[in-house]
Protein backbone atom coordinates (compact mmCIF):
# COMPACT_ATOMS: atom_id res chain seq x y z
CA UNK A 1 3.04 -13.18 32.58
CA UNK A 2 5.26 -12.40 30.49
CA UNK A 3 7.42 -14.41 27.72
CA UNK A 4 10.83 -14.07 26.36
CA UNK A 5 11.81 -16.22 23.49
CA UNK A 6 15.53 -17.61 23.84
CA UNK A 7 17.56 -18.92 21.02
CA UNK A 8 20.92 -18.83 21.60
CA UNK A 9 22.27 -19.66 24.80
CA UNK A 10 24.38 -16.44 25.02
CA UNK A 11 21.14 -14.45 25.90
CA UNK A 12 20.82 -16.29 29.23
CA UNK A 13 22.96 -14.83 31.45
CA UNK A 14 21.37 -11.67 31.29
CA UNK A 15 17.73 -12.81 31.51
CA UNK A 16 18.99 -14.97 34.81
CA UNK A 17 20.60 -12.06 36.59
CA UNK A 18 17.04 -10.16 35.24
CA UNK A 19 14.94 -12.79 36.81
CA UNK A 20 17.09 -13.14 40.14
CA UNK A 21 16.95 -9.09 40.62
CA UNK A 22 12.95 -9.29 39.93
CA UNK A 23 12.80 -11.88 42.69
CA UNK A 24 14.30 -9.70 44.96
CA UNK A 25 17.40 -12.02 45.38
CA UNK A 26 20.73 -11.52 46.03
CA UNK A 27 23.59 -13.88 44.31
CA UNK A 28 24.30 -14.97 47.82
CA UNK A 29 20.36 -15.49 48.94
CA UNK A 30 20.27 -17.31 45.65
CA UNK A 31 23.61 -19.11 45.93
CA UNK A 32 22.39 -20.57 49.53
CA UNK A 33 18.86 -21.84 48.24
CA UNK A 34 20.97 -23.42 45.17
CA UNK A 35 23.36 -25.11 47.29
CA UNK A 36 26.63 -23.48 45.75
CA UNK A 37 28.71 -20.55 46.85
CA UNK A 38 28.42 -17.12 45.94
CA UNK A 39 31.39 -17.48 43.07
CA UNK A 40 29.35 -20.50 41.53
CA UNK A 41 26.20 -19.15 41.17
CA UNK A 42 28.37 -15.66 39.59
CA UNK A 43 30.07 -18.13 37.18
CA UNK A 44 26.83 -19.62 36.01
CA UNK A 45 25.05 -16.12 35.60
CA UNK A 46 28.06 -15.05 32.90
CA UNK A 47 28.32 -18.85 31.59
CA UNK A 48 25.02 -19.87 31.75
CA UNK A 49 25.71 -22.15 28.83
CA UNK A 50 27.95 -24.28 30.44
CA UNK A 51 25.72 -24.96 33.40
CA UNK A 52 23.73 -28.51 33.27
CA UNK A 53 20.29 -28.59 32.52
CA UNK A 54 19.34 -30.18 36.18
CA UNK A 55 21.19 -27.05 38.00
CA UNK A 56 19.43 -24.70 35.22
CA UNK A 57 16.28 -26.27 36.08
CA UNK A 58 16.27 -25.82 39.97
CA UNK A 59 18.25 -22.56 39.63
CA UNK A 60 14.78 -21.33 37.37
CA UNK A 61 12.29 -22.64 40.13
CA UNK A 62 14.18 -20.95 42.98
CA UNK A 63 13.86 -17.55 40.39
CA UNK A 64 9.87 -18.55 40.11
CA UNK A 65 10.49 -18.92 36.17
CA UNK A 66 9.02 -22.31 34.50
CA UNK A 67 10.64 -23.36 31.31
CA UNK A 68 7.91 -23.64 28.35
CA UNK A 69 9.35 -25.48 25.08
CA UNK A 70 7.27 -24.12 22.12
CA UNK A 71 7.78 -25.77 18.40
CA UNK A 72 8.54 -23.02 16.09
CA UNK A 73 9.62 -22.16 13.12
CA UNK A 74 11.28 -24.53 10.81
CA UNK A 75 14.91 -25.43 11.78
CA UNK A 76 17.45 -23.16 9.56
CA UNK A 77 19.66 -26.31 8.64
CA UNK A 78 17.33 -28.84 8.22
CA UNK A 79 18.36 -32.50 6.02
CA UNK A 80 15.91 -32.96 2.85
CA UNK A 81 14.68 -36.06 3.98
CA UNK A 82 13.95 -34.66 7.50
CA UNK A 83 12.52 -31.69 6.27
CA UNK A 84 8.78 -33.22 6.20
CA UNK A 85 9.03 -34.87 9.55
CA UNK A 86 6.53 -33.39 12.36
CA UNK A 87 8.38 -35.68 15.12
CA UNK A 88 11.97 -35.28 17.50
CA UNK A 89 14.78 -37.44 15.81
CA UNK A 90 15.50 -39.02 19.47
C-alpha cells in the first residue's frame, strides 16, 4: 500500500485520474458506477476541489482508495492562544 500525502486540493485531480487508470476504469465505467455522466465525472477529475465531500467519498470507494486523516505538522498560521491546543476547534 502505498501513501500519498495531499495538501492542497489542486493535487487531486491528478491523483484521481491516477487512481481511476490503476483501477482499470474508464471515465465512462466510472461515471456509470458514480451515477453521473461521462462530462461530470471529467469536470470533477480537473475540479476536484469543487466536488462535495459525499461525491469525493463514494467516487474514492468505487477507485478502491480509503481516505486516512493523519495529524501532522503544526498548522503554518496558527492564533497564539490556539497554538498549545492538542484538540479540533469544532
Amino acid at each position: 500500500m502505498t501513501d500519498f500525502t495531499v495538501r492542497t486540493s489542486e493535487q487531486l485531480p491528478e491523483l484521481l485520474q491516477a487512481f481511476r487508470k490503476q483501477a482499470g476504469l474508464t471515465q465512462a465505467e466510472t461515471a456509470l458506477r458514480l451515477g453521473v455522466t461521462q462530462q461530470t465525472l471529467s469536470a470533477l477529475e480537473r475540479n476536484a476541489e469543487k466536488v462535495s465531500a459525499g461525491r469525493l467519498m463514494r467516487l474514492l470507494s468505487i477507485l478502491g482508495v480509503e481516505l486516512v486523516l493523519r495529524k501532522g505538522a503544526q498548522p503554518a498560521s496558527v492564533p497564539p492562544d490556539r497554538a498549545d491546543s492538542s484538540r479540533p476547534n469544532w
